[in-house]
Protein backbone atom coordinates (compact mmCIF):
# COMPACT_ATOMS: atom_id res chain seq x y z
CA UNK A 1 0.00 0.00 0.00
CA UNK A 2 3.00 2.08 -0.16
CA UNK A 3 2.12 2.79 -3.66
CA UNK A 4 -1.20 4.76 -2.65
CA UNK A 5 0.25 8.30 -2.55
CA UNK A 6 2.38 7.68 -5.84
CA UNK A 7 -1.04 6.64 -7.70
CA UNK A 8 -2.74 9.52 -6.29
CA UNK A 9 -0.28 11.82 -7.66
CA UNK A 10 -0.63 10.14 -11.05
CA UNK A 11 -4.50 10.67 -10.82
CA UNK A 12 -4.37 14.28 -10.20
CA UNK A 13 -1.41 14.59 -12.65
CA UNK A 14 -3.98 13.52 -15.20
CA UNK A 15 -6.19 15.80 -14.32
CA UNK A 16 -3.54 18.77 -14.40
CA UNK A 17 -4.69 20.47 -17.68
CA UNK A 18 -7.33 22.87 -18.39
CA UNK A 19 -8.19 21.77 -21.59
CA UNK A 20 -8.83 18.48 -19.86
CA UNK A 21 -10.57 19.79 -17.41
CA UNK A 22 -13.12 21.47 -20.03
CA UNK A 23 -13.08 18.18 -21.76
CA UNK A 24 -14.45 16.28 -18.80
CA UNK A 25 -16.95 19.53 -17.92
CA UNK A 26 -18.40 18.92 -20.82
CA UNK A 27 -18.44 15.45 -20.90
CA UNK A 28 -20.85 15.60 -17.76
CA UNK A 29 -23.52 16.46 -20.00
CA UNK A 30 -23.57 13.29 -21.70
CA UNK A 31 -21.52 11.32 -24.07
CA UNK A 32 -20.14 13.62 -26.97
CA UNK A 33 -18.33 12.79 -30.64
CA UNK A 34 -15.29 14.55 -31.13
CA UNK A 35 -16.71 16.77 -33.56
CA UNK A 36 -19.23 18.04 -30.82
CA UNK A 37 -16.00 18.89 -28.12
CA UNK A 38 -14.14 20.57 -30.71
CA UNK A 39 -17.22 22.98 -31.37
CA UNK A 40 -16.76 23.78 -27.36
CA UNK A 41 -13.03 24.12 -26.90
CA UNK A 42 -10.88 26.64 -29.18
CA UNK A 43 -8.21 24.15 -29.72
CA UNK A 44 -6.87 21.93 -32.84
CA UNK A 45 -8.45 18.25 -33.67
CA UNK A 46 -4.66 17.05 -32.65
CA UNK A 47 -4.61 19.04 -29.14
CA UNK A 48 -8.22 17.47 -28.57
CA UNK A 49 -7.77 13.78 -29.63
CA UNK A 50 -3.85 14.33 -26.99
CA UNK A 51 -5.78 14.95 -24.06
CA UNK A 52 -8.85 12.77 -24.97
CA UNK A 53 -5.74 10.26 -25.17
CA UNK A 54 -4.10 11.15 -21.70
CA UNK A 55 -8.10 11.41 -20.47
CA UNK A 56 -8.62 7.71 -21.41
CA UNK A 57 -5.33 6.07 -20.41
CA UNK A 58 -5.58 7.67 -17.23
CA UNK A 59 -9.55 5.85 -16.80
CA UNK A 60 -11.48 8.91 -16.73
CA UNK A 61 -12.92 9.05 -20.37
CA UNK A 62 -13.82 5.70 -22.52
CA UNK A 63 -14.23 5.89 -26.11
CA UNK A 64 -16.84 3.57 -28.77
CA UNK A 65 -16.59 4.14 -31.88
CA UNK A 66 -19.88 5.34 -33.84
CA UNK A 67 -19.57 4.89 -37.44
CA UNK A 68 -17.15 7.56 -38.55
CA UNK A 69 -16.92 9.22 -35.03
CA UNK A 70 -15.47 8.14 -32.33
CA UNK A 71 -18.27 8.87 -28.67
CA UNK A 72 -16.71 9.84 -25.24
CA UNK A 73 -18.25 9.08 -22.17
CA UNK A 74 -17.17 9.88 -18.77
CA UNK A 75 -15.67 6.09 -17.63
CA UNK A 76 -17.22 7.14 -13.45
CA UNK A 77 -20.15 8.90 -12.41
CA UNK A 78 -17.70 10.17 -9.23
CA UNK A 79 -15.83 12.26 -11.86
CA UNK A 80 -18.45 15.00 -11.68
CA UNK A 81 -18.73 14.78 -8.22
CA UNK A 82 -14.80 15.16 -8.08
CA UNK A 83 -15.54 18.32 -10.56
CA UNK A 84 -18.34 19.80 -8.26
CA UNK A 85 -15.78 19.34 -4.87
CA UNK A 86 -13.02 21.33 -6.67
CA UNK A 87 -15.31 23.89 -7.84
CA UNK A 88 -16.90 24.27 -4.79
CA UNK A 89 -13.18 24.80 -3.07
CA UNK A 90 -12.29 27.12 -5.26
CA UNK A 91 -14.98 29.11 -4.46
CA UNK A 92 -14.56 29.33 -1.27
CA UNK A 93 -11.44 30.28 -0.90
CA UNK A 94 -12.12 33.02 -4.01
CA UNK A 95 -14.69 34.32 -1.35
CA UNK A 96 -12.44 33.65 1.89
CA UNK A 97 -10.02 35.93 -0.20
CA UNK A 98 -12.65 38.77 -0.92
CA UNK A 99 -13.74 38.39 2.37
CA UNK A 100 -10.01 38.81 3.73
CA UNK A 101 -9.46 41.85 1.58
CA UNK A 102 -12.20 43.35 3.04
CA UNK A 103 -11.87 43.28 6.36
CA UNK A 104 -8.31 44.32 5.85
């Protein structure tokens, strides 16, 4: 079990990226083509289809093919809860901040 802090620094390494951060946003809306991210994110087709890559090595996203496209889903229902947590933090301490500033 030594290994526990090592592979939770590899699962929040994965999720170190903006663009896949906005990948997996999205992606809590329902299972999206390729086609449909890229009209979301400002980014190339070979930026995307990199972190879709890193997303689905790393077990977050999983990927069917459709035909021509290629679907992503999110591969855990606890990703958006994971998503809604960090928001949430972030908020707070935006507003712990302002409220700092404030008082100050």
């Amino acid at each position: 079990m030594r290994d526990i802090p090592r592979l939770k620094a590899e699962f929040f390494k994965a999720l170190g990226h903006p663009l896949r951060i906005r990948v997996l946003e999205l992606l809590t809306e329902g299972e999206q083509s390729v086609s449909a991210l890229l009209e979301q994110v400002d980014v190339e087709q070979s930026a995307l289809s990199q972190q879709l890559g890193i997303l689905r090595r790393a077990g977050f996203v999983q990927a069917r093919r459709e035909g021509a496209n290629v679907m992503y889903a999110l591969a855990d229902e606890r990703i958006v809860e994971i998503l809604a947590v960090s928001r949430q933090m972030l908020l707070d301490m935006v507003s712990a901040t302002h409220d700092e500033l404030r008082h100050a």
